[in-house]
N, C-alpha and C. Protein backbone atom coordinates (compact mmCIF):
# COMPACT_ATOMS: atom_id res chain seq x y z
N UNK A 1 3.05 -27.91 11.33
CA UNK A 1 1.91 -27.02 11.15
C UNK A 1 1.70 -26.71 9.68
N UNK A 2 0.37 -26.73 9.40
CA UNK A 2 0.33 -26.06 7.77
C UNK A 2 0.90 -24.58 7.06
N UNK A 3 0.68 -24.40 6.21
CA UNK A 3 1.43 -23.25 6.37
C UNK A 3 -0.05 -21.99 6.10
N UNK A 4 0.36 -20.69 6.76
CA UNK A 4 -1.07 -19.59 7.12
C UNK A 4 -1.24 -18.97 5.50
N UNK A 5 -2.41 -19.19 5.36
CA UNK A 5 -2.85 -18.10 4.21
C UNK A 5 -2.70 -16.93 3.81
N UNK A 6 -2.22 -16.51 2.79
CA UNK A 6 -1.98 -15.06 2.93
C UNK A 6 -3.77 -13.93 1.75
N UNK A 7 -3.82 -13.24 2.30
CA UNK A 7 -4.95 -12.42 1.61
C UNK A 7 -4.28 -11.77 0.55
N UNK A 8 -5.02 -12.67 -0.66
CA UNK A 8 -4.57 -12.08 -1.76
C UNK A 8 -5.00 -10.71 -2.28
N UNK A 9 -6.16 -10.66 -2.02
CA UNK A 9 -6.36 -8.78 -2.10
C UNK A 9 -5.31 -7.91 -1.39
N UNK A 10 -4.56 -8.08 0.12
CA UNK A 10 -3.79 -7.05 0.75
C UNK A 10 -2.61 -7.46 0.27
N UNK A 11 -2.61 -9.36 -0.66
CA UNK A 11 -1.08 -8.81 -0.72
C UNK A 11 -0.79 -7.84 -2.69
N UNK A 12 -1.53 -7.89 -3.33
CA UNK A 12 -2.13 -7.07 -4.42
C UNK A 12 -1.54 -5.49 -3.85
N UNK A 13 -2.51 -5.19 -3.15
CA UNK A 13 -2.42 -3.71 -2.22
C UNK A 13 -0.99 -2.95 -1.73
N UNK A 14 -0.50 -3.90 -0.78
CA UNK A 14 0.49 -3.69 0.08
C UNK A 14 1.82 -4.20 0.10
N UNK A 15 3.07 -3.72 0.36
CA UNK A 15 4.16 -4.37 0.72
C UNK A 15 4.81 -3.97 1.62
N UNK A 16 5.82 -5.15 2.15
CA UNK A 16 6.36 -4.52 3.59
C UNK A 16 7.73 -4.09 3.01
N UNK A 17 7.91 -3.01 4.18
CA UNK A 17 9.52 -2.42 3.96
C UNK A 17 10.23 -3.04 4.33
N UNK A 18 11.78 -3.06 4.25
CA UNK A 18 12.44 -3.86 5.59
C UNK A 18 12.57 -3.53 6.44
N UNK A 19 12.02 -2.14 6.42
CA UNK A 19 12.66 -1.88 8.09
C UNK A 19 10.63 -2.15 8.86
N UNK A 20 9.18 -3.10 8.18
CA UNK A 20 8.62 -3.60 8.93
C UNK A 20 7.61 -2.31 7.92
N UNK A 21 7.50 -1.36 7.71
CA UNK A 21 6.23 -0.56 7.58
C UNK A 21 5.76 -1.01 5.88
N UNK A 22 4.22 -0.45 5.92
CA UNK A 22 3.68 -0.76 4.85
C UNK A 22 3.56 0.29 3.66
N UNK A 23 3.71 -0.16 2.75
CA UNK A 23 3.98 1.00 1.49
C UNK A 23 2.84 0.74 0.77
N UNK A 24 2.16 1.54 0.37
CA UNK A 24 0.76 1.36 -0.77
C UNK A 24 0.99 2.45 -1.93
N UNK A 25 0.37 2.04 -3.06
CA UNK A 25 0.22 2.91 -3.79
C UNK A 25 -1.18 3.77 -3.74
N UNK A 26 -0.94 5.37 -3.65
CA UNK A 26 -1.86 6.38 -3.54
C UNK A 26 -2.90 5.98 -4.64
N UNK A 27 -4.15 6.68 -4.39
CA UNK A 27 -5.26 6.29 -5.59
C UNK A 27 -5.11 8.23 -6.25
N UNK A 28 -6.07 7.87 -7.56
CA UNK A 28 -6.44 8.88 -8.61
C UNK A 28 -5.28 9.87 -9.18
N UNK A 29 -4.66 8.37 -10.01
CA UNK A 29 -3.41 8.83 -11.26
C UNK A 29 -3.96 7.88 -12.29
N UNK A 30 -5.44 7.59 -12.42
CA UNK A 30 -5.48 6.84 -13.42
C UNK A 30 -5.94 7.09 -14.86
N UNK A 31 -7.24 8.62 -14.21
CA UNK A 31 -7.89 9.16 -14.82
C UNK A 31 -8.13 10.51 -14.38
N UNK A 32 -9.55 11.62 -15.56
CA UNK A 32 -9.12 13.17 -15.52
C UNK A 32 -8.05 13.56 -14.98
N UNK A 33 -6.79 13.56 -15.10
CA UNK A 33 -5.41 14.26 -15.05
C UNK A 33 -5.60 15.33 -15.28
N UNK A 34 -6.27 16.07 -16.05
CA UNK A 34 -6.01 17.05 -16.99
C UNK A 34 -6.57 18.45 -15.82
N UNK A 35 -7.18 18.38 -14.87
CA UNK A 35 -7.64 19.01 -13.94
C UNK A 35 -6.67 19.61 -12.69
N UNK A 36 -5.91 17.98 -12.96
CA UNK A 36 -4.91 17.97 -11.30
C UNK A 36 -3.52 18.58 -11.70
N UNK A 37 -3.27 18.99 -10.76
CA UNK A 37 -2.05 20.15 -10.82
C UNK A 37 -0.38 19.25 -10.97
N UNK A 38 0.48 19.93 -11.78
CA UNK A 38 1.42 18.82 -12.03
C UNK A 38 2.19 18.22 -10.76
N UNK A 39 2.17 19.38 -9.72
CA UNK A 39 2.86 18.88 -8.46
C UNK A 39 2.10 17.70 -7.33
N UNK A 40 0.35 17.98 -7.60
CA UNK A 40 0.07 17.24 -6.96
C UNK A 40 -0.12 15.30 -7.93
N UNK A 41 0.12 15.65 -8.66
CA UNK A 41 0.26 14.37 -9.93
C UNK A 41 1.51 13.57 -9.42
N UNK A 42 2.65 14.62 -9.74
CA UNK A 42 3.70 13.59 -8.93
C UNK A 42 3.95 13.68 -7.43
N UNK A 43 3.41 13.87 -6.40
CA UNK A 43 3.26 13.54 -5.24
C UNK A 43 2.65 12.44 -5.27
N UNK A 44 1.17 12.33 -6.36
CA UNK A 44 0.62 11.01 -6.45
C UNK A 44 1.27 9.83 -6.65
N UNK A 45 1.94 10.01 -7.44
CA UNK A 45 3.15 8.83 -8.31
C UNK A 45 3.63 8.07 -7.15
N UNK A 46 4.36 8.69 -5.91
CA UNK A 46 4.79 8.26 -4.84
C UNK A 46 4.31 7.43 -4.13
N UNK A 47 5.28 6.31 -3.63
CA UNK A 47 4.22 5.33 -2.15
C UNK A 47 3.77 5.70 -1.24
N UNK A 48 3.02 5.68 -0.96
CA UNK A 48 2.75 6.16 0.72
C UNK A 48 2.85 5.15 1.64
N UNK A 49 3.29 5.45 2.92
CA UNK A 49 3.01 4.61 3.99
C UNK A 49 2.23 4.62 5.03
N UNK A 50 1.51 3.81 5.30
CA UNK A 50 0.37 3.61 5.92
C UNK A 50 0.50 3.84 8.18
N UNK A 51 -0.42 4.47 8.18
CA UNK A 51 -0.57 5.06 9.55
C UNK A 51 -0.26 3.47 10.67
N UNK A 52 0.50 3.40 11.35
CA UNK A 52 0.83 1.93 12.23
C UNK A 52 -0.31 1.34 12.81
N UNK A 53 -1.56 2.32 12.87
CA UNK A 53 -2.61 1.50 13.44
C UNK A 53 -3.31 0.68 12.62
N UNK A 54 -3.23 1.08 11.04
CA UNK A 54 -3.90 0.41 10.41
C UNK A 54 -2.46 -0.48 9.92
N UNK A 55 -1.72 -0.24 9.86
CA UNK A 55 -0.51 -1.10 9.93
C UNK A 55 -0.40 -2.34 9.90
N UNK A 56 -0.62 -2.62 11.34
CA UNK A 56 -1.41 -3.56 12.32
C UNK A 56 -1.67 -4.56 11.22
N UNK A 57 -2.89 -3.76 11.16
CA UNK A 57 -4.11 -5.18 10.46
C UNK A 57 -3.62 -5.71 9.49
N UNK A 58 -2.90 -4.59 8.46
CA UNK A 58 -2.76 -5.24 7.08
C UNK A 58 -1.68 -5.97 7.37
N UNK A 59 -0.64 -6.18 8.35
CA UNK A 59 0.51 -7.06 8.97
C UNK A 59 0.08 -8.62 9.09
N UNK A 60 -0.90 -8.71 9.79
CA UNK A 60 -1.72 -9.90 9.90
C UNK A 60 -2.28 -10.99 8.72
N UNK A 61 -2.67 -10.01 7.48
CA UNK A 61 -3.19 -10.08 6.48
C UNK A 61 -2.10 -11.02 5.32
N UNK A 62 -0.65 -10.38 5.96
CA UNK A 62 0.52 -11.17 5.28
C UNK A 62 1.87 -11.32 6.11
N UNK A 63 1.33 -12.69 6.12
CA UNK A 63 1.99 -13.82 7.45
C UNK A 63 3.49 -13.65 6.83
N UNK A 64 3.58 -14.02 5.97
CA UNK A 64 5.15 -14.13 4.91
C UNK A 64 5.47 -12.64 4.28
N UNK A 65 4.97 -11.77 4.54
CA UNK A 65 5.15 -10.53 4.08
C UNK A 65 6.57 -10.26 4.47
């Protein structure tokens, strides 16, 4: 069999954990800082992981993930 394509935009986006879930980086730490509060700045800094339903999809998205 050939081998499956992977989406280079989700794999940019996303990575898998090992234990299977998806980690993204949060948006708006790039710019006006100067507004946002220092605690919610570094909460930003942090990965987040993504809700399993949308999980799902972006799973699909990367076959070799």
């Amino acid at each position: 069999m050939p081998k499956m394509k992977t989406r280079k935009s989700a794999a940019k986006r996303y990575n898998l954990t090992s234990t299977g879930k998806v980690k993204f980086k949060k948006l708006g730490l790039r710019h006006i800082l100067t507004k946002k509060s220092r605690n919610r700045k570094r909460k930003l800094g942090q990965p987040g992981i993504l809700a399993e339903s949308e999980a799902r999809r972006v799973r699909t998205m990367l076959p070799y993930g």
